[in-house]
Protein backbone atom coordinates (compact mmCIF):
# COMPACT_ATOMS: atom_id res chain seq x y z
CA UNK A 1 23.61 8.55 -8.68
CA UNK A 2 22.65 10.07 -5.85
CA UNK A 3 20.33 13.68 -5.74
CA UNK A 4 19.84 15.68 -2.46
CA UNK A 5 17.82 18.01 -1.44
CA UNK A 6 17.26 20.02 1.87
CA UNK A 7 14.79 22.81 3.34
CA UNK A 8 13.32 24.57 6.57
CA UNK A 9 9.73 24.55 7.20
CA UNK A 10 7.75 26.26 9.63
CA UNK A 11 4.99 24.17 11.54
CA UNK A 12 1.80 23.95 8.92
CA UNK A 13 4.13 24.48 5.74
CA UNK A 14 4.41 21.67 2.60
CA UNK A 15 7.37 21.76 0.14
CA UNK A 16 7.08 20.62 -3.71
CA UNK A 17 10.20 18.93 -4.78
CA UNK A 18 10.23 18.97 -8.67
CA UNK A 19 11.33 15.37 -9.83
CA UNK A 20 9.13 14.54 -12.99
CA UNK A 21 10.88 14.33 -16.34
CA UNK A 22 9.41 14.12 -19.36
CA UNK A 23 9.57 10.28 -20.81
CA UNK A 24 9.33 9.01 -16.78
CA UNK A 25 12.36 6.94 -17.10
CA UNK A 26 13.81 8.09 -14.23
CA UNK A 27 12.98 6.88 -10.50
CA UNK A 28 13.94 7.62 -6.72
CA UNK A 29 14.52 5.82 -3.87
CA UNK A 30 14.74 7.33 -0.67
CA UNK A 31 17.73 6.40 0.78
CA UNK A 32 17.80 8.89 3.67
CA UNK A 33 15.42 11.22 5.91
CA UNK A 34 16.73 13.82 8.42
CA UNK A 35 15.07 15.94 10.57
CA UNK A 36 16.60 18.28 13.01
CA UNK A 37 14.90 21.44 14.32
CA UNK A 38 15.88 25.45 13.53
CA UNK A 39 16.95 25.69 16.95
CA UNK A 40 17.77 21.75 18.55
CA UNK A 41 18.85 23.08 21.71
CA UNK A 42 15.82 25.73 22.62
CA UNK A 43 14.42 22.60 24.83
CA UNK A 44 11.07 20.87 23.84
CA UNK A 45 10.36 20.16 20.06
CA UNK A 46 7.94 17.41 18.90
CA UNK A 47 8.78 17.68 15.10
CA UNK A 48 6.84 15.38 12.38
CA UNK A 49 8.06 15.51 8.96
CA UNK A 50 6.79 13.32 6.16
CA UNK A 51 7.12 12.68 2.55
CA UNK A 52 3.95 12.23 0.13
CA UNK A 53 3.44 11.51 -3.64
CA UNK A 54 1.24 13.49 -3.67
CA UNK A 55 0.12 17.21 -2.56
CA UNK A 56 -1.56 17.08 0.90
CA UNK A 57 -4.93 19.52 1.30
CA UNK A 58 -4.00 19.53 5.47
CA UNK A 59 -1.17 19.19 7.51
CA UNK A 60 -0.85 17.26 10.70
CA UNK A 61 1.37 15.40 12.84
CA UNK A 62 -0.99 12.42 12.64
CA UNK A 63 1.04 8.97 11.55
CA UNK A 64 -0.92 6.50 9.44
CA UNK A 65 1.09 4.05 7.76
CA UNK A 66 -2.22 2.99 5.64
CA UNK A 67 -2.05 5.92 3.73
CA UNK A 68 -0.73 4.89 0.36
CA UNK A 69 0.83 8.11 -0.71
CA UNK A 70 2.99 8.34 2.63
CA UNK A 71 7.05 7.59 1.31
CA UNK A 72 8.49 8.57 4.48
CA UNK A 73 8.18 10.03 8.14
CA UNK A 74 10.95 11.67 10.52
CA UNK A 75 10.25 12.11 14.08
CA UNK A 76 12.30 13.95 16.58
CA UNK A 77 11.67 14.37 19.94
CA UNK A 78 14.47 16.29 21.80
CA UNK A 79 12.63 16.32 25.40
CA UNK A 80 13.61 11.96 25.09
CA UNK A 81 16.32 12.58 22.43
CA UNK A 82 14.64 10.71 20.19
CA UNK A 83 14.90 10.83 16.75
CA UNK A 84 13.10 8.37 14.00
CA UNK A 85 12.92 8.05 10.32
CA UNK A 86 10.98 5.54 8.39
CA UNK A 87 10.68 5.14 5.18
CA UNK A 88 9.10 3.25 2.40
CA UNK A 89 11.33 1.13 -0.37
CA UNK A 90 9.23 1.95 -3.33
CA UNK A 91 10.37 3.98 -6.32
CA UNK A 92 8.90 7.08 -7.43
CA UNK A 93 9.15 9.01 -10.79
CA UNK A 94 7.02 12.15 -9.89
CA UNK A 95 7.27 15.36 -7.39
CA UNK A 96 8.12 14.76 -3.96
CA UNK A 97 6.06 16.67 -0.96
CA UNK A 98 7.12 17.61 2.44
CA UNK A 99 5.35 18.26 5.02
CA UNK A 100 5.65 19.47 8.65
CA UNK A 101 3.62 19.78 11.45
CA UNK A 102 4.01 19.74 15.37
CA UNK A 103 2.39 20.32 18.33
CA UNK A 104 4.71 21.75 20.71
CA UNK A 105 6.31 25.15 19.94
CA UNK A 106 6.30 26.49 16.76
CA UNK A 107 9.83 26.27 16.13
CA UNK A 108 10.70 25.60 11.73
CA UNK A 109 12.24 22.63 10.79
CA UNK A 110 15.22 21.27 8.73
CA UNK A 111 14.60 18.31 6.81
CA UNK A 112 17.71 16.82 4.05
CA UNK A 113 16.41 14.14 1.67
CA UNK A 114 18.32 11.74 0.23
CA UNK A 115 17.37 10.06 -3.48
CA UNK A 116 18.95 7.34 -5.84
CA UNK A 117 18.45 7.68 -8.80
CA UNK A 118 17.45 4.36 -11.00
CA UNK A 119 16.67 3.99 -14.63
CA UNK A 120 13.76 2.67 -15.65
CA UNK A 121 12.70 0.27 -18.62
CA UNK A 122 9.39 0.95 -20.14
CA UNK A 123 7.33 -1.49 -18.44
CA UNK A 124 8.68 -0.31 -15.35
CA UNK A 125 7.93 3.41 -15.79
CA UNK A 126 4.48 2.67 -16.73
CA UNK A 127 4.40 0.31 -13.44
CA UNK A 128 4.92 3.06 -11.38
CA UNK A 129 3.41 5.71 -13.33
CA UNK A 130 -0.28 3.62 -13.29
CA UNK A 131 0.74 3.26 -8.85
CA UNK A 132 0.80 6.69 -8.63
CA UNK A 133 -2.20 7.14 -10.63
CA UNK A 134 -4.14 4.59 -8.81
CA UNK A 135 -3.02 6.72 -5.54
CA UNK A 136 -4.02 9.78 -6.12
CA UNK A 137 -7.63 8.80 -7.47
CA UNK A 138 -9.18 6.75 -5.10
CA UNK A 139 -12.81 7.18 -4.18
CA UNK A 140 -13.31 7.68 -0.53
């Protein structure tokens, strides 16, 4: 099965969406990103969107594929008409943030997320309920 979900955020704004169930036998894949800007044809928009496991404490436009929490990034540029998504294969079972940032303008931004839906066993909800455990308490 396949969930959707879709928003506008204005530049500096983060977006909970509310996956968790109770036993954590479900997961989600992200099978699609899109970005597109409030207004695509108002001329120069540097838009970067991305998708954490976690809650982010800033926002930026700053793309660092270390970071273990990141799940996905869309990037549209419409001065090159450019646009980018990249995303990361792994299967969730908790909330879903998005985040957007950009330098240029101040223009909001669309994003529409795309999730499938898997079933997990046991061993496989604790698997990725212990990864995003792991994530989210790492001593810097």
């Amino acid at each position: 099965m396949i969930k959707t979900f879709r928003g506008l955020l204005n530049n500096g704004a983060q977006e909970r969406i509310r996956l968790q169930h109770i036993d954590g036998k479900t997961g989600y894949r992200i099978k699609k990103f899109e970005v597109m800007t409030k207004n695509p044809m108002s001329g120069t928009t540097e838009a970067v969107m991305k998708a954490y496991s976690i809650s982010q404490s800033s926002i930026d436009a700053v793309v660092d594929f270390s970071e273990q929490t990141l799940l996905a990034v869309g990037i549209m540029l419409t001065t090159e008409a450019q646009d980018m998504k990249i995303f990361d294969n792994g299967i969730v079972n908790q909330d879903i943030f998005i985040t957007y940032a950009t330098q240029a303008g101040s223009d909001a931004c669309n994003y529409y997320l795309e999730l499938e839906t898997i079933s997990l066993d046991d061993v496989e909800a604790t698997a990725v309920i212990l990864k995003n455990f792991r994530n989210t308490n790492t001593v810097v």
